[in-house]
Protein backbone atom coordinates (compact mmCIF):
# COMPACT_ATOMS: atom_id res chain seq x y z
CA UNK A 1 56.07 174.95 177.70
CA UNK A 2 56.68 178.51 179.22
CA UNK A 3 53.25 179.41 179.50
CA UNK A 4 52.20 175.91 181.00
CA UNK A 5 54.94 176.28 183.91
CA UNK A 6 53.77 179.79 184.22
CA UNK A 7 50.09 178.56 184.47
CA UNK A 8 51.36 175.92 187.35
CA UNK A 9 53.02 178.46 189.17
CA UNK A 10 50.08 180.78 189.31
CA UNK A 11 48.71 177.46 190.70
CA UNK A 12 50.94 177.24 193.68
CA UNK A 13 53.34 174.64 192.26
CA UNK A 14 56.63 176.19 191.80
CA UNK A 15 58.63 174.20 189.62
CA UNK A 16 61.97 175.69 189.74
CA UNK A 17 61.64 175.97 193.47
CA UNK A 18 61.01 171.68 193.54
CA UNK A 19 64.41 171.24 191.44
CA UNK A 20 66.28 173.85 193.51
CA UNK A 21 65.24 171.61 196.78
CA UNK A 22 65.86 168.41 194.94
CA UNK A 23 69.34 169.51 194.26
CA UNK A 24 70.17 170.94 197.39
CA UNK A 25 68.86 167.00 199.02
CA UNK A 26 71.01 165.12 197.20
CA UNK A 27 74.24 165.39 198.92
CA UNK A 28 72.64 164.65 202.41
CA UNK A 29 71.00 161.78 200.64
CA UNK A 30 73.92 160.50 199.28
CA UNK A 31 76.01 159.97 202.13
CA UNK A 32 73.63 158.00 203.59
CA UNK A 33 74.04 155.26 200.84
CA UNK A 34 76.26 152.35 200.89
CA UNK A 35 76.81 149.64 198.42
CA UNK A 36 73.58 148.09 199.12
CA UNK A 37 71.59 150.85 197.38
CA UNK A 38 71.46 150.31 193.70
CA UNK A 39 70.44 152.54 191.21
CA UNK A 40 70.82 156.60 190.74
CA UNK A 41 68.69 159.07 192.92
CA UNK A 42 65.45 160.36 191.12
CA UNK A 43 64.07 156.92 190.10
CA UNK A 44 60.53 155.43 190.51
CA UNK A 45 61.93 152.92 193.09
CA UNK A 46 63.99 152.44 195.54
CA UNK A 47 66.76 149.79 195.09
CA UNK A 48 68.34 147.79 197.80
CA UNK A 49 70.07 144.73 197.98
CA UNK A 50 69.64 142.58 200.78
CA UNK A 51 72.12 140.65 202.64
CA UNK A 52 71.36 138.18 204.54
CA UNK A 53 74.13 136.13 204.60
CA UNK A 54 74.85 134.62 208.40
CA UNK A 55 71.12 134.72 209.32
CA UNK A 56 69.33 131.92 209.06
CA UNK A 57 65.80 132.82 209.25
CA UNK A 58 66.11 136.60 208.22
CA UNK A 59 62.48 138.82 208.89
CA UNK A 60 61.93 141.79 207.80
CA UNK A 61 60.72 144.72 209.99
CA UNK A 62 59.14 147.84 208.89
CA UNK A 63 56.92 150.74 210.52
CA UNK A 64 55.59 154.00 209.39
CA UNK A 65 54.86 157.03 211.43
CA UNK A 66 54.77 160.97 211.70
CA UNK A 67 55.43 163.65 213.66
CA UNK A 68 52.24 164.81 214.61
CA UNK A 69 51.57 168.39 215.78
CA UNK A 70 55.00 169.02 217.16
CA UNK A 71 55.44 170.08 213.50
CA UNK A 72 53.15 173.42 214.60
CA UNK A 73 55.75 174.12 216.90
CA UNK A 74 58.47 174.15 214.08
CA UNK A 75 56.22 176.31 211.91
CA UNK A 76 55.78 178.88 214.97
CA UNK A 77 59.28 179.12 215.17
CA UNK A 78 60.80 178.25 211.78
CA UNK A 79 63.07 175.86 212.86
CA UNK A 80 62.87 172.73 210.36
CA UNK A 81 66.65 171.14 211.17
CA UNK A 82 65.38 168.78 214.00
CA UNK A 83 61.99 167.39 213.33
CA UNK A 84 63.20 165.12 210.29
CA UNK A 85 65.25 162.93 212.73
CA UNK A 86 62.74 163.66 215.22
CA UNK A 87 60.97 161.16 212.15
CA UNK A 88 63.35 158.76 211.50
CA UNK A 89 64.16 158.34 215.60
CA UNK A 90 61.31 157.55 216.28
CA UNK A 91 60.33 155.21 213.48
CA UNK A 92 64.08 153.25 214.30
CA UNK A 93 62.78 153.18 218.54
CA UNK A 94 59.55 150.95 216.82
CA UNK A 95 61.50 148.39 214.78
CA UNK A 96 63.85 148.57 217.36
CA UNK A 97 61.50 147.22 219.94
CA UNK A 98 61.43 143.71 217.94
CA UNK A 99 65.35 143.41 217.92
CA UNK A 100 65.15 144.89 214.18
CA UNK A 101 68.49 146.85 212.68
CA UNK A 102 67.71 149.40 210.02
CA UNK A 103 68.25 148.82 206.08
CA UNK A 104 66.74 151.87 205.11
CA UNK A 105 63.94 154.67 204.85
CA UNK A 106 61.65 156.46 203.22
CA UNK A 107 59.85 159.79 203.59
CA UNK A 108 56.77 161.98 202.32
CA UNK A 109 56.95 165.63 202.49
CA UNK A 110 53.56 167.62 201.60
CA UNK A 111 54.45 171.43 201.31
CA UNK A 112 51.77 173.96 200.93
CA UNK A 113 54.18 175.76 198.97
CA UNK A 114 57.65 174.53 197.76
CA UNK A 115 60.44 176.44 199.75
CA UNK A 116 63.17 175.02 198.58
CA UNK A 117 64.90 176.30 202.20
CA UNK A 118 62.37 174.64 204.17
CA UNK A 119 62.03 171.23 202.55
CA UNK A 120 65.90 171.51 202.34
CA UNK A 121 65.89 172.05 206.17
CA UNK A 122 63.36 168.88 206.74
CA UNK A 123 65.00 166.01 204.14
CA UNK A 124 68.95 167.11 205.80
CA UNK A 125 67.26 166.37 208.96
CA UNK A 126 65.85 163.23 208.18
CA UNK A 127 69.29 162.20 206.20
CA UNK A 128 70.88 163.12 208.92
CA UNK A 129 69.71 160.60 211.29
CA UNK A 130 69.49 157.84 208.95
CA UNK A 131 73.12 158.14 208.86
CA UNK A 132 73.39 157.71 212.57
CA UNK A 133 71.46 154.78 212.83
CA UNK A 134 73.20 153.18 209.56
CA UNK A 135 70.12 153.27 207.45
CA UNK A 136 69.81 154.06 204.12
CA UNK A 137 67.15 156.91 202.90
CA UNK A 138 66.02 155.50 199.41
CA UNK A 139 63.57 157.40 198.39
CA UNK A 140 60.54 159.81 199.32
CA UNK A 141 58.15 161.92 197.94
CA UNK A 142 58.84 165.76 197.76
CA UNK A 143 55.27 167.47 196.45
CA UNK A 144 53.95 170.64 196.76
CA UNK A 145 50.07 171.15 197.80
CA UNK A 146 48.25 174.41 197.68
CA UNK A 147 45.30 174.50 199.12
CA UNK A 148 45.80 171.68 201.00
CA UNK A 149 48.28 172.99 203.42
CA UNK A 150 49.02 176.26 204.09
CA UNK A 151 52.06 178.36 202.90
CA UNK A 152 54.80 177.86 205.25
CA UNK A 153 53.12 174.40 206.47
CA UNK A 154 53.89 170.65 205.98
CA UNK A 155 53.41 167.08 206.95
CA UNK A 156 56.16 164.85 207.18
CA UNK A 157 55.77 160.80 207.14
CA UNK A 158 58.19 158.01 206.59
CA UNK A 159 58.35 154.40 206.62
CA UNK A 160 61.53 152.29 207.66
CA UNK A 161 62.64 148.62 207.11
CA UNK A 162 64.45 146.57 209.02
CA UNK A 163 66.17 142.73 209.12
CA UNK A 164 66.59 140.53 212.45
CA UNK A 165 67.28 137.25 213.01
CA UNK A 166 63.93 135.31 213.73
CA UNK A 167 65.05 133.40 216.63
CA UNK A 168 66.56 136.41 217.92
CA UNK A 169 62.71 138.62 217.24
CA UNK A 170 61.75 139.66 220.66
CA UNK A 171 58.38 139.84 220.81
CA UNK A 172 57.94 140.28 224.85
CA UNK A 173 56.31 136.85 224.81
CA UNK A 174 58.76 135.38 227.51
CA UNK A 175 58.91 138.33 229.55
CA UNK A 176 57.22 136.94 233.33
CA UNK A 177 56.51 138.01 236.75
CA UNK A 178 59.93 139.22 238.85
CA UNK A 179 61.74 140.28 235.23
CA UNK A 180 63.45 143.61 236.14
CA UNK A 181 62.01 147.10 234.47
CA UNK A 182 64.86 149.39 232.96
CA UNK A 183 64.19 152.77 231.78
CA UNK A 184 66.02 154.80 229.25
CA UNK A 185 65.31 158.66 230.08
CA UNK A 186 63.82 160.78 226.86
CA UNK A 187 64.91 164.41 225.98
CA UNK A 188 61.44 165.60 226.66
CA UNK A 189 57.97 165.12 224.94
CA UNK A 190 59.98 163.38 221.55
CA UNK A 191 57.11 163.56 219.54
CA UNK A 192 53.68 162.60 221.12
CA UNK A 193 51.36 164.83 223.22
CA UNK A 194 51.32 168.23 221.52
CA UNK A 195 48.10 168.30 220.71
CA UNK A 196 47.42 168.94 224.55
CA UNK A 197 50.77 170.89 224.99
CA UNK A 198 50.07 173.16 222.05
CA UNK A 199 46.73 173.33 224.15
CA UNK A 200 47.90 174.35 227.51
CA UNK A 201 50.29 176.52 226.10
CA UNK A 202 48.11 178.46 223.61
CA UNK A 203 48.82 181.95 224.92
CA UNK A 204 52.84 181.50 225.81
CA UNK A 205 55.18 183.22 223.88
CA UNK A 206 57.42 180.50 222.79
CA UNK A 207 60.76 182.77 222.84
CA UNK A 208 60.96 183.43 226.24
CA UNK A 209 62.96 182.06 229.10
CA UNK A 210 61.56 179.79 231.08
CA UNK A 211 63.69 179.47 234.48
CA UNK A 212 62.85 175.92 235.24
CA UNK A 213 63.85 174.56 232.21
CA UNK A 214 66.64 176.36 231.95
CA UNK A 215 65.67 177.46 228.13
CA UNK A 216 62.94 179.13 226.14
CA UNK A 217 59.36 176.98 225.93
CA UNK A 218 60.19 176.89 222.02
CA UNK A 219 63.47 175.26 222.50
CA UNK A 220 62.21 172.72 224.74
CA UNK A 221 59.01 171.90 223.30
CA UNK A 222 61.97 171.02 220.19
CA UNK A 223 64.06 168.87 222.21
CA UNK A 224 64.87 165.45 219.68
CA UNK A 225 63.04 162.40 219.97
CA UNK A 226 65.95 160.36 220.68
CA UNK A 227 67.45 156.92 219.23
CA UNK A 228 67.82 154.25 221.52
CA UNK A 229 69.01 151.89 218.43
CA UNK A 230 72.75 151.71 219.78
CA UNK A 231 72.19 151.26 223.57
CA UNK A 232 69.25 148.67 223.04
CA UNK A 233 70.19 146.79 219.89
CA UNK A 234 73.77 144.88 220.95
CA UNK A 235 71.57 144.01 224.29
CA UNK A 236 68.54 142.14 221.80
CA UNK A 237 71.01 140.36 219.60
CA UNK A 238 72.73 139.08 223.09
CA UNK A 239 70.08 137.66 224.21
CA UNK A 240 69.33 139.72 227.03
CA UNK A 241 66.32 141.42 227.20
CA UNK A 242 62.83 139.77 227.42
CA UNK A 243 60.84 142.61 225.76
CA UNK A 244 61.14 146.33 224.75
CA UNK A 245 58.24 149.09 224.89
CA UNK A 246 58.55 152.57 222.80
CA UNK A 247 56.70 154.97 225.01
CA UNK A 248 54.98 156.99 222.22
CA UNK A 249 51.07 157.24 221.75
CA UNK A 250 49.46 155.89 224.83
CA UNK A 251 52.04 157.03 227.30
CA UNK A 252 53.49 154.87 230.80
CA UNK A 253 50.09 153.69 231.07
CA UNK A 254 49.42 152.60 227.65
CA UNK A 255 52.47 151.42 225.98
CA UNK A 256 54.42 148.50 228.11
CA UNK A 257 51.24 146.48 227.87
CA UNK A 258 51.68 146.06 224.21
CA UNK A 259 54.12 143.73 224.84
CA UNK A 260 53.26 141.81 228.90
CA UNK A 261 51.81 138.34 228.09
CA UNK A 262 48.35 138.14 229.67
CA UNK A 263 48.00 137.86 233.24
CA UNK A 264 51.05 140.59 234.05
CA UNK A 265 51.53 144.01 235.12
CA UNK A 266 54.28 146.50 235.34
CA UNK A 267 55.00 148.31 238.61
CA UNK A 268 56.86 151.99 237.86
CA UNK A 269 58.53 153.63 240.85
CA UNK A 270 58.89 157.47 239.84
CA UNK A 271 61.09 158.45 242.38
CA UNK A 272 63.80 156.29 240.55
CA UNK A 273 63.71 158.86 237.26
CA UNK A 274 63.83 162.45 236.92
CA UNK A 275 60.25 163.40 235.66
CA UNK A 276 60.98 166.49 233.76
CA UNK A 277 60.36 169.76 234.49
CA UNK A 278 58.25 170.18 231.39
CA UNK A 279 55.88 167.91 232.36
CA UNK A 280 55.40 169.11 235.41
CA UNK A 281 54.94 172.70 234.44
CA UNK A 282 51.93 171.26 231.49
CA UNK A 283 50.61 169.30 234.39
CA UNK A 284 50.41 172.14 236.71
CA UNK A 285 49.24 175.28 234.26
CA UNK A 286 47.12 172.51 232.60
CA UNK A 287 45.77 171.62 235.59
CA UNK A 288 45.57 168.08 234.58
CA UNK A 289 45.20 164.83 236.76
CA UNK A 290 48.54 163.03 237.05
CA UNK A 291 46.90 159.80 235.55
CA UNK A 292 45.63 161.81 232.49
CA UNK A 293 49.83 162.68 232.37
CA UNK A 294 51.02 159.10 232.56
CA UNK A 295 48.27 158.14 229.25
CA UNK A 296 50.14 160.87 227.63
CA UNK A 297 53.00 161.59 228.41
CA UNK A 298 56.08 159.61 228.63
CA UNK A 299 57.05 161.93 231.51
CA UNK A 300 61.03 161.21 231.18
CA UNK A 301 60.91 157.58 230.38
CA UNK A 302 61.51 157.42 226.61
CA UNK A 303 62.11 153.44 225.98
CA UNK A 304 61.31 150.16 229.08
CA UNK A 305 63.81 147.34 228.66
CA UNK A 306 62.51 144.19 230.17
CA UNK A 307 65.11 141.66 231.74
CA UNK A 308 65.70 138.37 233.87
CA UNK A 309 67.09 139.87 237.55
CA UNK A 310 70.04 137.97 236.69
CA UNK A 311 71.11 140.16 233.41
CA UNK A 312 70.15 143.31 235.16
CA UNK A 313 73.71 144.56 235.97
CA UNK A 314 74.39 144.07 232.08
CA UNK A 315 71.49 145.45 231.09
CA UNK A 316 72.21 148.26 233.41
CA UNK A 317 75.81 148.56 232.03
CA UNK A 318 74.53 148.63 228.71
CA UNK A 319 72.30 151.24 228.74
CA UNK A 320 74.60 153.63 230.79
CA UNK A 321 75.46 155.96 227.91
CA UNK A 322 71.64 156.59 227.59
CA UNK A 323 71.42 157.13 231.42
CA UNK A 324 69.71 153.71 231.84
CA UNK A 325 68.54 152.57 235.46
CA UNK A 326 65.87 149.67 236.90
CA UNK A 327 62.70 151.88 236.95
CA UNK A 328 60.33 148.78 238.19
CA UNK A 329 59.46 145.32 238.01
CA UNK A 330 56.92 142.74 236.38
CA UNK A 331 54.23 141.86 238.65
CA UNK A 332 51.31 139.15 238.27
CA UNK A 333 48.02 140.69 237.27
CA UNK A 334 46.23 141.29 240.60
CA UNK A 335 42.14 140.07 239.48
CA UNK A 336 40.69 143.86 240.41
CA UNK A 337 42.83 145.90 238.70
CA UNK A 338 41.97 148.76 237.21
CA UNK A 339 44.91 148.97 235.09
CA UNK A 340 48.01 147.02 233.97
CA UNK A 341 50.93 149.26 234.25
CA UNK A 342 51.04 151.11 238.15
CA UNK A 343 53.45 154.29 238.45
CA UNK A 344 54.25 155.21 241.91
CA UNK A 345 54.53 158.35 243.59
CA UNK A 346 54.48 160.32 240.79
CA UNK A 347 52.29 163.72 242.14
């Protein structure tokens, strides 16, 4: 047995290293459990027992996602705290946009060599915000992969489930022309667009001060992909909203018309948001046409709310912890249009 885990770690795969993480995981893991979660930590399943009592139709939610190359960021830096709830934020902001609450999670972390530090970092991260948004982390997949990735490297996945009601599912199918546009400001870039970041910034040293934004490049390339889950979610169940857009992949431009019904657009005024500094400074050393930015980009905007102009003040009152404020309108399809979602005044 000695020399085979000898042989193994001459491989790459440190054994010793994988049980020090695992060990070190547990007790953020833990404390994200509640009396739904059956079975002790380590087994080939996840156990969870669902509740549905006082739903009628209950429909399960689920979504799976990554982090993308914002993770290069956290390698250049080696800061691994933030980009596992970076993760489960973002993957809680999809389910969320159907009127979904969280049960619980799971993630896959592919090392290219086990630091039990590192991985430590990433899974107390990811525990971390399953906690916040009441959602068990069940299980995930810890494995170390030489060759594959490079020391110090990673990927990180995970994939969430949620419950709703299905009468209550909002699907953006009744949103129509004149419904009100509220926007719920991001941090910064959350995680989509570093690939052209990372790009435009390819020279910059990410330690150093940058005077209009008030922090080093590395700190806010970093900044969280926030939760929306406890702004957005009482306003679903109410009844309120009409739809819900995630502005991830795809950007302003791309994103809210997942959800329009045919036939509508969505009118964005930018001077009623604060368009970050960041993006202006990528847009400007990039040297990158604004409408290239808005496919992007979320450029400040991290989550639309659709509503009826007559729930707009409680929409509006709300969202205020999250800084939420009417950002646009619904508007009917004009028969040239080049596209379906219009941002104003954004140069």
């Amino acid at each position: 047995m000695t020399h085979s885990a000898n042989a193994y770690s001459r491989a790459g795969v440190n054994l010793d290293a994988a049980d020090a993480a695992k060990r070190a995981m547990r007790e953020a893991i833990r404390a994200t459990h509640g009396p739904q979660v059956l079975g002790a930590m380590g087994g080939f399943g996840g156990l969870f027992a669902l509740d549905t009592s006082g739903l009628r139709e209950p429909v399960l939610v689920s979504s799976i996602d990554g982090v993308g190359t914002k993770l290069k960021v956290a390698f250049s830096l080696n800061r691994h705290e933030t980009v596992g709830a970076d993760l489960v934020n973002h993957c809680v902001n999809d389910i969320l946009v159907c009127g979904a609450r969280p049960l619980f999670f799971l993630d896959y972390l592919a090392l290219g060599a086990m630091d039990a530090d590192q991985a430590t970092a990433v899974v107390r991260g990811v525990a971390a915000a399953c906690r916040e948004a009441g959602c068990a982390l069940i299980g995930g997949e810890t494995a170390a992969m030489p060759g594959f990735y490079s020391p110090g490297e990673y990927d990180l996945a995970g994939c969430i489930v949620g419950l709703a009601e299905r009468d209550r599912l909002v699907s953006g199918e009744n949103i129509r022309a004149g419904d009100v546009v509220i926007g719920l400001p991001s941090l910064g870039l959350h995680t989509n667009g570093y690939s052209l970041a990372r790009a435009v910034f390819a020279e910059a040293d990410l330690s150093a001060p940058v005077p209009e934004l008030g922090r080093s490049l590395g700190d806010e390339l970093l900044q969280p992909h926030r939760s929306y889950l406890r702004e957005a979610l009482p306003l679903a169940e109410a009844g309120l909203v009409t739809g819900m857009a995630h502005i991830t992949g795809g950007g302003l431009v791309d994103n809210p018309p997942r959800v329009l019904p045919d036939g509508l657009a969505v009118r964005l005024d930018a001077a009623t948001w604060e368009v970050l500094p960041i993006f202006r400074l990528i847009q400007r050393q990039g040297n990158i046409f604004w409408d290239e930015m808005e496919r992007v980009f979320n450029l400040g905007l991290g989550f639309l709310i659709f509503c009826r102009p007559e729930h707009e003040t409680q929409v509006l009152a709300g969202t205020a912890t999250a800084g939420g404020r009417r950002v646009g309108e619904v508007t009917p399809l004009a028969p040239d249009a080049g596209a379906r979602v219009v941002i104003e005044g954004i140069a």
